[in-house]
C-alpha atoms as a PDB file:
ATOM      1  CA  UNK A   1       0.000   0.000   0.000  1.00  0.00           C
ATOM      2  CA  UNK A   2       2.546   2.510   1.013  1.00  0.00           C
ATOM      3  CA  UNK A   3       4.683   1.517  -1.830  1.00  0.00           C
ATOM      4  CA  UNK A   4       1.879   2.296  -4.278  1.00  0.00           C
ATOM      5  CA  UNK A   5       1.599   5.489  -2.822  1.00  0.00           C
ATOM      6  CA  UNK A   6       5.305   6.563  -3.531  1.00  0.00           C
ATOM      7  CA  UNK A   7       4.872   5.340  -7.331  1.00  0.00           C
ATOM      8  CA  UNK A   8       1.819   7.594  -7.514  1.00  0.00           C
ATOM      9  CA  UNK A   9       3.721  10.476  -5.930  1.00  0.00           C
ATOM     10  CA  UNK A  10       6.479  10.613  -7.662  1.00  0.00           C
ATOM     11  CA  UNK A  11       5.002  10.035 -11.059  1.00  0.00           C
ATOM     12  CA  UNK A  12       2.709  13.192 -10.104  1.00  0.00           C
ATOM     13  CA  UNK A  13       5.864  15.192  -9.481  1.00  0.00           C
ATOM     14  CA  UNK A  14       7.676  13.683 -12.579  1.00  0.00           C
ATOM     15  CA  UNK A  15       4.732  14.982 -15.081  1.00  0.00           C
ATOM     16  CA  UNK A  16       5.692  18.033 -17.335  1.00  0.00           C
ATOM     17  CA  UNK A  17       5.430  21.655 -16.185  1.00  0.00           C
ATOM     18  CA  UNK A  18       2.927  22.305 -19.149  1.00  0.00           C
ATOM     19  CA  UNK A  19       0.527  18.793 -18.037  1.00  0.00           C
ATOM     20  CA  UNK A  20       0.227  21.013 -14.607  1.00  0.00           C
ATOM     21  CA  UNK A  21      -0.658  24.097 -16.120  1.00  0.00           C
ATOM     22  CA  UNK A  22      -3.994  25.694 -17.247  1.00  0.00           C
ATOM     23  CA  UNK A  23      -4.924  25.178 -20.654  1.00  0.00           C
ATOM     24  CA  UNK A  24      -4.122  28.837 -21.231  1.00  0.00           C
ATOM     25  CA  UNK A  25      -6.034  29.360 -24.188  1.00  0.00           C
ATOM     26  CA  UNK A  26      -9.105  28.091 -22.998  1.00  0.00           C
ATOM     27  CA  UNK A  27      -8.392  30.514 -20.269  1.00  0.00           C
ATOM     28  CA  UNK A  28      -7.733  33.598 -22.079  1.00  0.00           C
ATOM     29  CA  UNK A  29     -11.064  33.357 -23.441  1.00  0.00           C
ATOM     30  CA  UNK A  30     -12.059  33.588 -20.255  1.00  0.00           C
ATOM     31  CA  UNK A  31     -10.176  36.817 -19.256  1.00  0.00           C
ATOM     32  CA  UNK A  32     -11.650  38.958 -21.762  1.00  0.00           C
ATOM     33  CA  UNK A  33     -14.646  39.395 -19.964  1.00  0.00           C
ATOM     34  CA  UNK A  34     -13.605  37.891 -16.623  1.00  0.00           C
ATOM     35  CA  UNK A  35      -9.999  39.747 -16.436  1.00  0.00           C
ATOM     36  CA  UNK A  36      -6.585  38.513 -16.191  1.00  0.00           C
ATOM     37  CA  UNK A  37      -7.253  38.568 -12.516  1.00  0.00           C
ATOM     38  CA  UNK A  38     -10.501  37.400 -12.232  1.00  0.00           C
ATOM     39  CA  UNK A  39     -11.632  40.323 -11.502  1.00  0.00           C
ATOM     40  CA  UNK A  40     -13.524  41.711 -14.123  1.00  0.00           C
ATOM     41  CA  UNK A  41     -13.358  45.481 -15.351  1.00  0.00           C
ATOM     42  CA  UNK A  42     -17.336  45.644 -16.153  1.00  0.00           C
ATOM     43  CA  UNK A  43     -19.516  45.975 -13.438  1.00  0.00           C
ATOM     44  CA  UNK A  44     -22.155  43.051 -14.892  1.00  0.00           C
ATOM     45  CA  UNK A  45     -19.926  40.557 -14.989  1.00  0.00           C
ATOM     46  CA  UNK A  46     -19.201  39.090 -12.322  1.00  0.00           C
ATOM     47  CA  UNK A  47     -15.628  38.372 -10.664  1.00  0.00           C
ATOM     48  CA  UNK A  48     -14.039  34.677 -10.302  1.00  0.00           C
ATOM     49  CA  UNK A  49     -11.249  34.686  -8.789  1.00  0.00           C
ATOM     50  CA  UNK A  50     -11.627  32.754  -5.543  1.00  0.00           C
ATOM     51  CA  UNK A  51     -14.783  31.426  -6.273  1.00  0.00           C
ATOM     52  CA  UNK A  52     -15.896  28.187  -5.023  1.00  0.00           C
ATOM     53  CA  UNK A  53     -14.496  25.233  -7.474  1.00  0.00           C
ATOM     54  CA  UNK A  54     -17.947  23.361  -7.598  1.00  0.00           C
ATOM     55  CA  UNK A  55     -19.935  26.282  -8.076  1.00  0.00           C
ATOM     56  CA  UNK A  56     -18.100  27.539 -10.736  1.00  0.00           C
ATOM     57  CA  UNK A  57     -18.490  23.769 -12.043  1.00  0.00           C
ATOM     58  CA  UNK A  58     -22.195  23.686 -11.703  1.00  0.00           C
ATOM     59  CA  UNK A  59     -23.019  27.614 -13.110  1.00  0.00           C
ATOM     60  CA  UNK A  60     -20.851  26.360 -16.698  1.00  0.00           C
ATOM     61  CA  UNK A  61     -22.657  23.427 -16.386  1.00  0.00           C
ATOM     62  CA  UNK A  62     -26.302  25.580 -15.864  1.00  0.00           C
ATOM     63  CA  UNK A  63     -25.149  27.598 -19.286  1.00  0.00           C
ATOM     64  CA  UNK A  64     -23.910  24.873 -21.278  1.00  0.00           C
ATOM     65  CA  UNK A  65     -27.508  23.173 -20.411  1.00  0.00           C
ATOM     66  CA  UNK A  66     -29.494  26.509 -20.625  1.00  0.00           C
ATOM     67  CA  UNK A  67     -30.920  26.156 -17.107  1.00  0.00           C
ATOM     68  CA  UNK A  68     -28.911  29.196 -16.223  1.00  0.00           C
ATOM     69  CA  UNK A  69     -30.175  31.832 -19.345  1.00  0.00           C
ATOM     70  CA  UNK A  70     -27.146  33.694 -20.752  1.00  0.00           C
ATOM     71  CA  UNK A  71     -26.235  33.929 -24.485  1.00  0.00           C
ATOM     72  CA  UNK A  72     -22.557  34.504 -24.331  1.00  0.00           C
ATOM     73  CA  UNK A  73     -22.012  32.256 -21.844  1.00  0.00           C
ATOM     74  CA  UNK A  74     -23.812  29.646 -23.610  1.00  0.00           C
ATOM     75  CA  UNK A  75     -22.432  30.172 -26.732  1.00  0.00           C
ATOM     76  CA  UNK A  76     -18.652  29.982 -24.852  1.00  0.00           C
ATOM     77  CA  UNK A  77     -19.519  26.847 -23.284  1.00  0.00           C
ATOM     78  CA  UNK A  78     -21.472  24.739 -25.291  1.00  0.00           C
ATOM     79  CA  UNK A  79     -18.205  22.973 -26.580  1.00  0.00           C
ATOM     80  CA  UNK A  80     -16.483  22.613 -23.435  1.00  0.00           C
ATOM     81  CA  UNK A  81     -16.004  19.050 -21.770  1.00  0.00           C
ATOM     82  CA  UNK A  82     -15.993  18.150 -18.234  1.00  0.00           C
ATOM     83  CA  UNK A  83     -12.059  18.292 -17.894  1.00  0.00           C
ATOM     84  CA  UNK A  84     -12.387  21.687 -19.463  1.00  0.00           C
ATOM     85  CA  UNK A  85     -14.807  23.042 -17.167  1.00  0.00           C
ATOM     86  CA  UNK A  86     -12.927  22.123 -14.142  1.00  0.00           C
ATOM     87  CA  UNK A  87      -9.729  23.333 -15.705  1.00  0.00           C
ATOM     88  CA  UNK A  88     -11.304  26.974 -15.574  1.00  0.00           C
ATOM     89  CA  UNK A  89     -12.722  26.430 -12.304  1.00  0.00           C
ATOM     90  CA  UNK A  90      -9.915  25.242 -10.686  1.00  0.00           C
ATOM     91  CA  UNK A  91      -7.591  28.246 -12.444  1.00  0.00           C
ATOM     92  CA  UNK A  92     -10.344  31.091 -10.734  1.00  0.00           C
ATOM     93  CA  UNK A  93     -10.676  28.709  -7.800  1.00  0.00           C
ATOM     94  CA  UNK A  94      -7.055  29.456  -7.310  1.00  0.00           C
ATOM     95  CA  UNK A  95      -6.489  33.239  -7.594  1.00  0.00           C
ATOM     96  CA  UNK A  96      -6.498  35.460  -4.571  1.00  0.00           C
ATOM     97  CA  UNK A  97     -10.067  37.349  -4.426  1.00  0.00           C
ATOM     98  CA  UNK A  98      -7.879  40.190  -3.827  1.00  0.00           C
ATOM     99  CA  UNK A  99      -5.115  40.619  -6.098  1.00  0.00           C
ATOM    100  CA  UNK A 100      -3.480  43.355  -4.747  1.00  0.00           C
END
């Protein structure tokens, strides 16, 4: 048991830099109306940064399905798979609420 546990760990440390990292273009699409922060720079839309990971899972998921009405965010989701939508969560998830 414990030696299954050091194989996972250190094949989770061995991974590339770029397997850790955000898909950054899926991001960026993100940041145009969310900021580079997550703070966004209009006052109707709202920040992320330090959201909750599963709500930010569950609102994409309410666009993508059109439970939660919103054309732009419907139209920017409706492609995205699971791994993608918990790729941006996890990214906003992760920044301070306060960037300063």
């Amino acid at each position: 048991m414990l030696r299954l546990a050091l194989v996972t760990l250190a094949a989770s440390i061995a991974l590339p830099a770029t397997a850790q990292q955000p898909n950054r273009a899926l991001i960026l699409e993100c940041m145009a109306c969310h900021g580079d922060d997550g703070i966004a720079k209009d006052k109707d839309v709202p920040h992320l940064a330090g959201q909750n990971f599963g709500y930010l899972v569950k609102q994409m998921k309410d666009f993508q399905s059109g439970r939660r009405p919103h054309k732009e965010m419907r139209v920017m989701s409706r492609h995205m798979n699971e791994t993608e939508l918990e790729e941006i969560a996890d990214y906003y998830s992760s920044l301070p609420r306060d960037p300063r």
